[in-house]
PDB file of N, CA and C in Angstrom:
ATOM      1  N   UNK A   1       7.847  17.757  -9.237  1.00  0.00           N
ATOM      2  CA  UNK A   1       8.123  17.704  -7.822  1.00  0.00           C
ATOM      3  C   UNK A   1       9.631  17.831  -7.616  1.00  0.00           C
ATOM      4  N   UNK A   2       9.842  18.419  -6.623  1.00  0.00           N
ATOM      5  CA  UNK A   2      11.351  18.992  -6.632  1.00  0.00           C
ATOM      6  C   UNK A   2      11.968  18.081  -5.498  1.00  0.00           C
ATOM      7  N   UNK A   3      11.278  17.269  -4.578  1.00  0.00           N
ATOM      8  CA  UNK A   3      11.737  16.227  -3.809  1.00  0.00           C
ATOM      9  C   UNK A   3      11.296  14.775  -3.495  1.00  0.00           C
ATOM     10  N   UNK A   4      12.355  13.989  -3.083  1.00  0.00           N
ATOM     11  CA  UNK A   4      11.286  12.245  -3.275  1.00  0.00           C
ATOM     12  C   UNK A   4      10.369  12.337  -2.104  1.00  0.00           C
ATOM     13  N   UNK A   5       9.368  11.424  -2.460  1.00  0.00           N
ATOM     14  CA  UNK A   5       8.089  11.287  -1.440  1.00  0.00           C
ATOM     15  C   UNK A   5       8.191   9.438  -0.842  1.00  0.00           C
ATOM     16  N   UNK A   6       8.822   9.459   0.322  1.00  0.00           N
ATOM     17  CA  UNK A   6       8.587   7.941   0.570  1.00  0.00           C
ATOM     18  C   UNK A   6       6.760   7.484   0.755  1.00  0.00           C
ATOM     19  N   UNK A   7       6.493   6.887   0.173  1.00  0.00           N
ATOM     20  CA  UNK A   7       5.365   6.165  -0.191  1.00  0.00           C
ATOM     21  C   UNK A   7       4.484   5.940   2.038  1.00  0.00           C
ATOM     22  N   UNK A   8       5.608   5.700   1.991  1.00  0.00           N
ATOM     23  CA  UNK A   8       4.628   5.289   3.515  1.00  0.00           C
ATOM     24  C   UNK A   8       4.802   6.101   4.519  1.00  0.00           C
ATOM     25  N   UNK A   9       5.303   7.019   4.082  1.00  0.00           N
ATOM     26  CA  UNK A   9       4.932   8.457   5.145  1.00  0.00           C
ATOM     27  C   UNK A   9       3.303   9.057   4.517  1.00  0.00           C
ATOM     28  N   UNK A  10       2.826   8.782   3.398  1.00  0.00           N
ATOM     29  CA  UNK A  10       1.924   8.923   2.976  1.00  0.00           C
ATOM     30  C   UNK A  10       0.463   8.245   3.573  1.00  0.00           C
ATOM     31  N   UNK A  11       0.791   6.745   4.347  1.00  0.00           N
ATOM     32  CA  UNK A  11      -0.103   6.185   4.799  1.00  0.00           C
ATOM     33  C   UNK A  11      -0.360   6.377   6.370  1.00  0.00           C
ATOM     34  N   UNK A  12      -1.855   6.126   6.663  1.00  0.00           N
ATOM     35  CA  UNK A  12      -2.233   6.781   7.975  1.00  0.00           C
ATOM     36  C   UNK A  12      -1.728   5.923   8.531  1.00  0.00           C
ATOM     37  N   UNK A  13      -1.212   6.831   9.772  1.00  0.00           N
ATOM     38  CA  UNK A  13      -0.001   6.256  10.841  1.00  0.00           C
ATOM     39  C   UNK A  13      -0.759   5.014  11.703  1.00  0.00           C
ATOM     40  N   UNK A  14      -2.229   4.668  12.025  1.00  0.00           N
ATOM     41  CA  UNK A  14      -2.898   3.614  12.077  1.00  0.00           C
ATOM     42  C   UNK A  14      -2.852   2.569  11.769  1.00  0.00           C
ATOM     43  N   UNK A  15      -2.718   2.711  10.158  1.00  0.00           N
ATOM     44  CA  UNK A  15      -3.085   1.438   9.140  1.00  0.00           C
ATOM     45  C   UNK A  15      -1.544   1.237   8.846  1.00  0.00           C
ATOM     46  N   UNK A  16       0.006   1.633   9.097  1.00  0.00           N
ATOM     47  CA  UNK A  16       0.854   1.789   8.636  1.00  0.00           C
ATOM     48  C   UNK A  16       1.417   0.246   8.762  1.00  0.00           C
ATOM     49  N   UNK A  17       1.695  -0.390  10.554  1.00  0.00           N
ATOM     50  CA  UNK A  17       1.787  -1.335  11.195  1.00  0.00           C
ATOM     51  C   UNK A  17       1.506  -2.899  10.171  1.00  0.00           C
ATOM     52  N   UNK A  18      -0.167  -3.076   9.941  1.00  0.00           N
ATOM     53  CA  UNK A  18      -1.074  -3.674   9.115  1.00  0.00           C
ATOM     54  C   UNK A  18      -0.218  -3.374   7.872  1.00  0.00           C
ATOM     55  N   UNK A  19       0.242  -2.594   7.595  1.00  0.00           N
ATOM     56  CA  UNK A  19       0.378  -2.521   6.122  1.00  0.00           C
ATOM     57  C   UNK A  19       1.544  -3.401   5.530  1.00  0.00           C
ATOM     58  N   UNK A  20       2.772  -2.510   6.515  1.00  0.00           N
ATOM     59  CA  UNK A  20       4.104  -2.993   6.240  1.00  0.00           C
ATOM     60  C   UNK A  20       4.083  -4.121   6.648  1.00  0.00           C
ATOM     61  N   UNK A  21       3.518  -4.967   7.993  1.00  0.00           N
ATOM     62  CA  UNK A  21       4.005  -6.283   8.525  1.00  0.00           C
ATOM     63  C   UNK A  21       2.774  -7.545   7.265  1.00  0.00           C
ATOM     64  N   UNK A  22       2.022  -7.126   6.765  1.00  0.00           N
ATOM     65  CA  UNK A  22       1.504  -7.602   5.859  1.00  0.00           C
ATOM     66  C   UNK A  22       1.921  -8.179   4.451  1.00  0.00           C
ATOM     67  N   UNK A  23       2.607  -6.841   3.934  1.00  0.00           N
ATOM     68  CA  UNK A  23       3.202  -6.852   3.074  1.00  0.00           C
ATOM     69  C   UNK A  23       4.702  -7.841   3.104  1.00  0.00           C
ATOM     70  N   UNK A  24       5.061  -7.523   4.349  1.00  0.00           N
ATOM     71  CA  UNK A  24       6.622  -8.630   4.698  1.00  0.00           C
ATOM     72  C   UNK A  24       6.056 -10.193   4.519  1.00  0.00           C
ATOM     73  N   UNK A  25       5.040 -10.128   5.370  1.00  0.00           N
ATOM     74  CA  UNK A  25       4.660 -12.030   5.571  1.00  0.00           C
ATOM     75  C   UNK A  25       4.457 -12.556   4.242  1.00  0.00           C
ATOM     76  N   UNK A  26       3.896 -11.782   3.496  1.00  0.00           N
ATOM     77  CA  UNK A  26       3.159 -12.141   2.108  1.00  0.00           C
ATOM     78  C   UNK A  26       4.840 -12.225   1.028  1.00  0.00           C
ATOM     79  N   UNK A  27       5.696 -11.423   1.297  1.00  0.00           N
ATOM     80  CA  UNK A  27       7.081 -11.418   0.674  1.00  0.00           C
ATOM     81  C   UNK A  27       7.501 -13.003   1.201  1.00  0.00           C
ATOM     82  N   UNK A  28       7.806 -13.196   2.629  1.00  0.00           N
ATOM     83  CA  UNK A  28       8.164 -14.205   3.382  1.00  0.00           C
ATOM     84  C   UNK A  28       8.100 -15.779   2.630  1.00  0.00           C
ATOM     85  N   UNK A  29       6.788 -15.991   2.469  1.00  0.00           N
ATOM     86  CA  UNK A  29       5.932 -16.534   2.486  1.00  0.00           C
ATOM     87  C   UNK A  29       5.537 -16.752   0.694  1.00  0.00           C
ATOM     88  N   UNK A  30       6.770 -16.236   0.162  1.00  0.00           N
ATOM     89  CA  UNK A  30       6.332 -16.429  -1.307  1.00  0.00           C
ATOM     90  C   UNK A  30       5.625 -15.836  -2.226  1.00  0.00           C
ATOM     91  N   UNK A  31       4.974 -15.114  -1.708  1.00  0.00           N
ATOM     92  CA  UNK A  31       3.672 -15.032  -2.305  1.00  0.00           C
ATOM     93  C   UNK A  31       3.773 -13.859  -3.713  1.00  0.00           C
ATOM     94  N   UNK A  32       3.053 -13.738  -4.619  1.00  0.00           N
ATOM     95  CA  UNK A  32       3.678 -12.878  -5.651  1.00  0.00           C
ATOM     96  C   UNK A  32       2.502 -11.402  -5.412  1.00  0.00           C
ATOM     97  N   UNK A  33       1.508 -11.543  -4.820  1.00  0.00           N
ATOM     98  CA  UNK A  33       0.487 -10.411  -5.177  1.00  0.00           C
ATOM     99  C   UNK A  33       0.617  -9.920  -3.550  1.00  0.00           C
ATOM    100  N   UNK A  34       0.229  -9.063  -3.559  1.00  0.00           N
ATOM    101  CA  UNK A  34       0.085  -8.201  -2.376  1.00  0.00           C
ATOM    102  C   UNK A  34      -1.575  -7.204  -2.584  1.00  0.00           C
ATOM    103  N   UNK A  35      -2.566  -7.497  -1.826  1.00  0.00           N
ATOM    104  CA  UNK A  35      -3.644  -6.597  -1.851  1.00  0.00           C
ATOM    105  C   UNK A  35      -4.757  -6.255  -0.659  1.00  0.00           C
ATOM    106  N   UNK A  36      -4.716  -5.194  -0.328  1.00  0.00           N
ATOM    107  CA  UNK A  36      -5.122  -4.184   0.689  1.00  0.00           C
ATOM    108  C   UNK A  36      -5.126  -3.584   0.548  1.00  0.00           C
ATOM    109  N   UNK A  37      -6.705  -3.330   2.038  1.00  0.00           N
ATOM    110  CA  UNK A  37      -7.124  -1.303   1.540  1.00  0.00           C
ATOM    111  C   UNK A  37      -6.725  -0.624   2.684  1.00  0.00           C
ATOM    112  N   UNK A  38      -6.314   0.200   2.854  1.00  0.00           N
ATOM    113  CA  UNK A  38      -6.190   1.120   4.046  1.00  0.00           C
ATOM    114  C   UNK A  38      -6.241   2.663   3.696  1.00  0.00           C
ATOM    115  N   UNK A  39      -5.726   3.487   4.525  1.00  0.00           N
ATOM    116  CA  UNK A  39      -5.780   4.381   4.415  1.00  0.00           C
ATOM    117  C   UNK A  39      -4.914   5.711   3.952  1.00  0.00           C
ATOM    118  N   UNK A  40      -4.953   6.423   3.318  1.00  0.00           N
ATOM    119  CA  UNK A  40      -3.923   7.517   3.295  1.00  0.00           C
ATOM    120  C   UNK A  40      -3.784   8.889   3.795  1.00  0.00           C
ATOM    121  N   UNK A  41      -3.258   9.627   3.643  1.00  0.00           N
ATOM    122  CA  UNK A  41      -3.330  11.229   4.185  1.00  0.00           C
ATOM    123  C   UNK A  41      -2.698  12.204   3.286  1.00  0.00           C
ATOM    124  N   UNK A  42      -3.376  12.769   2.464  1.00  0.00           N
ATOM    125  CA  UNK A  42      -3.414  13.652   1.556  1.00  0.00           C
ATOM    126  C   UNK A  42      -2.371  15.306   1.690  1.00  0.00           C
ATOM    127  N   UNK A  43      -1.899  15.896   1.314  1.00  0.00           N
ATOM    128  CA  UNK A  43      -1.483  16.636   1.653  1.00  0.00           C
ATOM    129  C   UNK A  43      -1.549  17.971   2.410  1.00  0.00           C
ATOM    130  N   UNK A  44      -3.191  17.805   1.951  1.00  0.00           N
ATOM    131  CA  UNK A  44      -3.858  19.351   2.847  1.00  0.00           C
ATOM    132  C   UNK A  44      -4.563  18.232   3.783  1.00  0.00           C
ATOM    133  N   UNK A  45      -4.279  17.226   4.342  1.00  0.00           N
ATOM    134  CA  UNK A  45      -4.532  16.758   5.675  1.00  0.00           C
ATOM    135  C   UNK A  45      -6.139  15.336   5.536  1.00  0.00           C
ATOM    136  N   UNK A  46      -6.289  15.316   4.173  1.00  0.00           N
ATOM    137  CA  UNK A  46      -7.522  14.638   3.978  1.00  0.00           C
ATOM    138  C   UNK A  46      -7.562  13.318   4.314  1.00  0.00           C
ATOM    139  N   UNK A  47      -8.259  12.093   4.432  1.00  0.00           N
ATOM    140  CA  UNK A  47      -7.985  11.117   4.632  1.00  0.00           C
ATOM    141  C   UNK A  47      -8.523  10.176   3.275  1.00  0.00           C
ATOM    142  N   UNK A  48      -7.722   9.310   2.787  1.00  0.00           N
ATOM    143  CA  UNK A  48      -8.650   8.512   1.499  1.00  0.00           C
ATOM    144  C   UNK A  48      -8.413   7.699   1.584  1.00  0.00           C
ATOM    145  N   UNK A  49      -8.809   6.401   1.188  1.00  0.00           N
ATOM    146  CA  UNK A  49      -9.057   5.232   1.167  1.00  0.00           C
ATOM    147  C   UNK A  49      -8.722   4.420  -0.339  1.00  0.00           C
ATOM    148  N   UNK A  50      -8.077   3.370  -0.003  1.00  0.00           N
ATOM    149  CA  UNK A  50      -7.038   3.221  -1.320  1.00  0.00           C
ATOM    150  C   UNK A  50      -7.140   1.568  -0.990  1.00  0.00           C
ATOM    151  N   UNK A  51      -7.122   1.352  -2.246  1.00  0.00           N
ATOM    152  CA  UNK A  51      -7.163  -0.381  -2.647  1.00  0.00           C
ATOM    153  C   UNK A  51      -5.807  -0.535  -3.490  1.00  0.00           C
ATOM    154  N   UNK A  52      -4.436  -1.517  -2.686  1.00  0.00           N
ATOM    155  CA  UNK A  52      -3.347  -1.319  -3.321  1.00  0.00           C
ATOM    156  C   UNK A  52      -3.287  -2.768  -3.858  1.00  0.00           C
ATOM    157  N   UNK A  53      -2.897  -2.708  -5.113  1.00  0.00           N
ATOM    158  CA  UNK A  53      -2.661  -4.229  -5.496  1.00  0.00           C
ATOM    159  C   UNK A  53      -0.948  -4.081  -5.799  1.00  0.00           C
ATOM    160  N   UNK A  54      -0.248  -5.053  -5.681  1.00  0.00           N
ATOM    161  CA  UNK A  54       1.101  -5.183  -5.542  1.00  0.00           C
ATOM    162  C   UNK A  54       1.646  -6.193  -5.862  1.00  0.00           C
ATOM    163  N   UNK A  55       2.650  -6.229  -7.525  1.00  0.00           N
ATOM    164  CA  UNK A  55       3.690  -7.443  -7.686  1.00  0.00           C
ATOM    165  C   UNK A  55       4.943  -7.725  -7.415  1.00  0.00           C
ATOM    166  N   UNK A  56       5.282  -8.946  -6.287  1.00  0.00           N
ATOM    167  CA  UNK A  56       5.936  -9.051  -5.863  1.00  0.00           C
ATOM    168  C   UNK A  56       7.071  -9.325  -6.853  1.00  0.00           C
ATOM    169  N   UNK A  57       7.931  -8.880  -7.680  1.00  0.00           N
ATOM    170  CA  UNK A  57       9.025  -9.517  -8.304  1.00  0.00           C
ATOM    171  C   UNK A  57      10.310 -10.190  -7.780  1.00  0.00           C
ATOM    172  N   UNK A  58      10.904 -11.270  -8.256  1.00  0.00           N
ATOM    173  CA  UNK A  58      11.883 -12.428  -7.565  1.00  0.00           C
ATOM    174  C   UNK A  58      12.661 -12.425  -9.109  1.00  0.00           C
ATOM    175  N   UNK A  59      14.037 -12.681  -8.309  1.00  0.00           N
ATOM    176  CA  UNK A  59      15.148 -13.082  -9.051  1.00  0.00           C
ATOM    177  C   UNK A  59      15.535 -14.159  -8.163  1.00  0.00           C
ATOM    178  N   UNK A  60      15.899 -15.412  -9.221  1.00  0.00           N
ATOM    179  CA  UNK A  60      16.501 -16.645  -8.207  1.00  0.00           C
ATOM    180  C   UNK A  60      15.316 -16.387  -6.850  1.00  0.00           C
ATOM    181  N   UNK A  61      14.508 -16.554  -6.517  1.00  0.00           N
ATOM    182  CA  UNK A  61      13.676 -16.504  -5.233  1.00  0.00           C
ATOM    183  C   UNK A  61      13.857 -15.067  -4.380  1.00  0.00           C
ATOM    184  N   UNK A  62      14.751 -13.949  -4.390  1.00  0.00           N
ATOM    185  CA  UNK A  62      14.935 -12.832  -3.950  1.00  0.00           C
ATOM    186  C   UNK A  62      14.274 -11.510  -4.461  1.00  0.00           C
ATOM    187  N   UNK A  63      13.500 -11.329  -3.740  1.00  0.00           N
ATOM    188  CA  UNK A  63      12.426 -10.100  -4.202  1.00  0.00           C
ATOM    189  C   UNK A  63      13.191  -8.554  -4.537  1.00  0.00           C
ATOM    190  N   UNK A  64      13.192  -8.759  -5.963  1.00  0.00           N
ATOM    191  CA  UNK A  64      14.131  -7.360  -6.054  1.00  0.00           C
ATOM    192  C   UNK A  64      13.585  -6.196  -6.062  1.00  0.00           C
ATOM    193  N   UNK A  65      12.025  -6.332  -6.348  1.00  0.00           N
ATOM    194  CA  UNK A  65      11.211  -5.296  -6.147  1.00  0.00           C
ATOM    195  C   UNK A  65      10.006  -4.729  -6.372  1.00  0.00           C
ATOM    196  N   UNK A  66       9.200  -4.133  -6.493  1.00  0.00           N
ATOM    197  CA  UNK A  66       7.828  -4.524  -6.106  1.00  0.00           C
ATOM    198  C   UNK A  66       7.045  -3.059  -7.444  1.00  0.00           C
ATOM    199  N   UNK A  67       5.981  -3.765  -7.700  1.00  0.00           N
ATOM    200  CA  UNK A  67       5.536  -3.185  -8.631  1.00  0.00           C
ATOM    201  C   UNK A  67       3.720  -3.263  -8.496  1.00  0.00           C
ATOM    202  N   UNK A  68       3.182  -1.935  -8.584  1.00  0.00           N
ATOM    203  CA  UNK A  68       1.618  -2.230  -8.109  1.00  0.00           C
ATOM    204  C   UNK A  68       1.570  -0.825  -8.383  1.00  0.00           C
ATOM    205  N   UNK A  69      -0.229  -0.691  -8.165  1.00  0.00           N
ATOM    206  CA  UNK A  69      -1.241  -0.015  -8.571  1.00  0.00           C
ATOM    207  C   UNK A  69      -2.150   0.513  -7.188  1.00  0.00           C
ATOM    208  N   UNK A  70      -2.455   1.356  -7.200  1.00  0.00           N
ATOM    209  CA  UNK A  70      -3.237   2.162  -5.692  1.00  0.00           C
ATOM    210  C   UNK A  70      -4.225   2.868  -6.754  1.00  0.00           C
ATOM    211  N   UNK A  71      -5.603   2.593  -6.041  1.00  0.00           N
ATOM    212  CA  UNK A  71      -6.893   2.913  -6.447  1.00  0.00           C
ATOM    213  C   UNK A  71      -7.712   3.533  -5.445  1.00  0.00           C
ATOM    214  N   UNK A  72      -8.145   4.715  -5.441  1.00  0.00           N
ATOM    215  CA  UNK A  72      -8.933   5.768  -4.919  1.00  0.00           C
ATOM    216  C   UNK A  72     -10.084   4.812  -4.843  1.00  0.00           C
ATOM    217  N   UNK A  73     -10.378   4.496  -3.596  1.00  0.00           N
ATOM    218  CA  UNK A  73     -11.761   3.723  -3.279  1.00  0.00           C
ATOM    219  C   UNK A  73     -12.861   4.546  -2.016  1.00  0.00           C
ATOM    220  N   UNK A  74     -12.006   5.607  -1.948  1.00  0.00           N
ATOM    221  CA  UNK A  74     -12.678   6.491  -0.741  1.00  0.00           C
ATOM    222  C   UNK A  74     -14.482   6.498  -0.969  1.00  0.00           C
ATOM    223  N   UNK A  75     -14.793   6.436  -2.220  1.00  0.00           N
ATOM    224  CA  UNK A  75     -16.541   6.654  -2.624  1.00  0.00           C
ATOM    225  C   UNK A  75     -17.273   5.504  -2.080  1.00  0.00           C
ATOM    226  N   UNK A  76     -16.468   4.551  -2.585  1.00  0.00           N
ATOM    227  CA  UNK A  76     -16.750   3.400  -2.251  1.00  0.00           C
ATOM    228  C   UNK A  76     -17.541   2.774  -1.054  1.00  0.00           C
ATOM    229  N   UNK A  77     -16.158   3.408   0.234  1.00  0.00           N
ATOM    230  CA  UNK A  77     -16.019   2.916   1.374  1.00  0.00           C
ATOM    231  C   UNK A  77     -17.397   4.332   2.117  1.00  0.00           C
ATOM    232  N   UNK A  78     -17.085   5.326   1.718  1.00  0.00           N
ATOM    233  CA  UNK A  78     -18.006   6.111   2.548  1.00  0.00           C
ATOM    234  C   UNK A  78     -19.234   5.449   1.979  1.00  0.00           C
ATOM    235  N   UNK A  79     -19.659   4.719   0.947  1.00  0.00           N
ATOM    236  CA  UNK A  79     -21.074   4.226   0.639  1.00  0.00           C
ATOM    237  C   UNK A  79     -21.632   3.209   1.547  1.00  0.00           C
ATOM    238  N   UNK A  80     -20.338   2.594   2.210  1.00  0.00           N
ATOM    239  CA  UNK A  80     -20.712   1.888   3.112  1.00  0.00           C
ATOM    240  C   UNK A  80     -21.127   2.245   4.461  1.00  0.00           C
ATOM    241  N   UNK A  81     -20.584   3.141   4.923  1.00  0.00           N
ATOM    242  CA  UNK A  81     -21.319   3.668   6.224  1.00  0.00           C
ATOM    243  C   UNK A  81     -22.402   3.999   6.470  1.00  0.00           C
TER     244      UNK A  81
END
């Protein structure tokens, strides 16, 4: 890839709100894991469904930065409808 991809231009502009203010409280608030599903938007315009798990890392109590895993759950979720 010849340019960076910010991660949350990637997520549907819907679920974006939920995502980020989620992810802050759970930083806030201590917490070391971060996990939610929402949605994404693919490059030729698709929509998928993603289960993100997320470690919060701390130095001295200051979150220097975050480390996690995103799982294609789209099969999943359409099984449910």
């Amino acid at each position: 890839m010849s340019e960076s991809i910010v991660y949350a231009d990637l997520v549907h502009p819907a679920d974006l709100p939920d995502v980020e203010t989620e992810l802050e409280e759970t930083g806030k608030k201590g917490g070391r894991e971060f996990v939610k599903e929402y949605r994404i938007l693919t490059e030729p315009g698709d929509v998928r469904w993603v289960e993100e798990k997320t470690f919060i890392q701390r130095e001295e109590g200051v979150i220097t930065h975050y480390q996690g895993i995103i799982v294609d759950i789209t099969e999943r979720k359409q099984g449910m409808s």
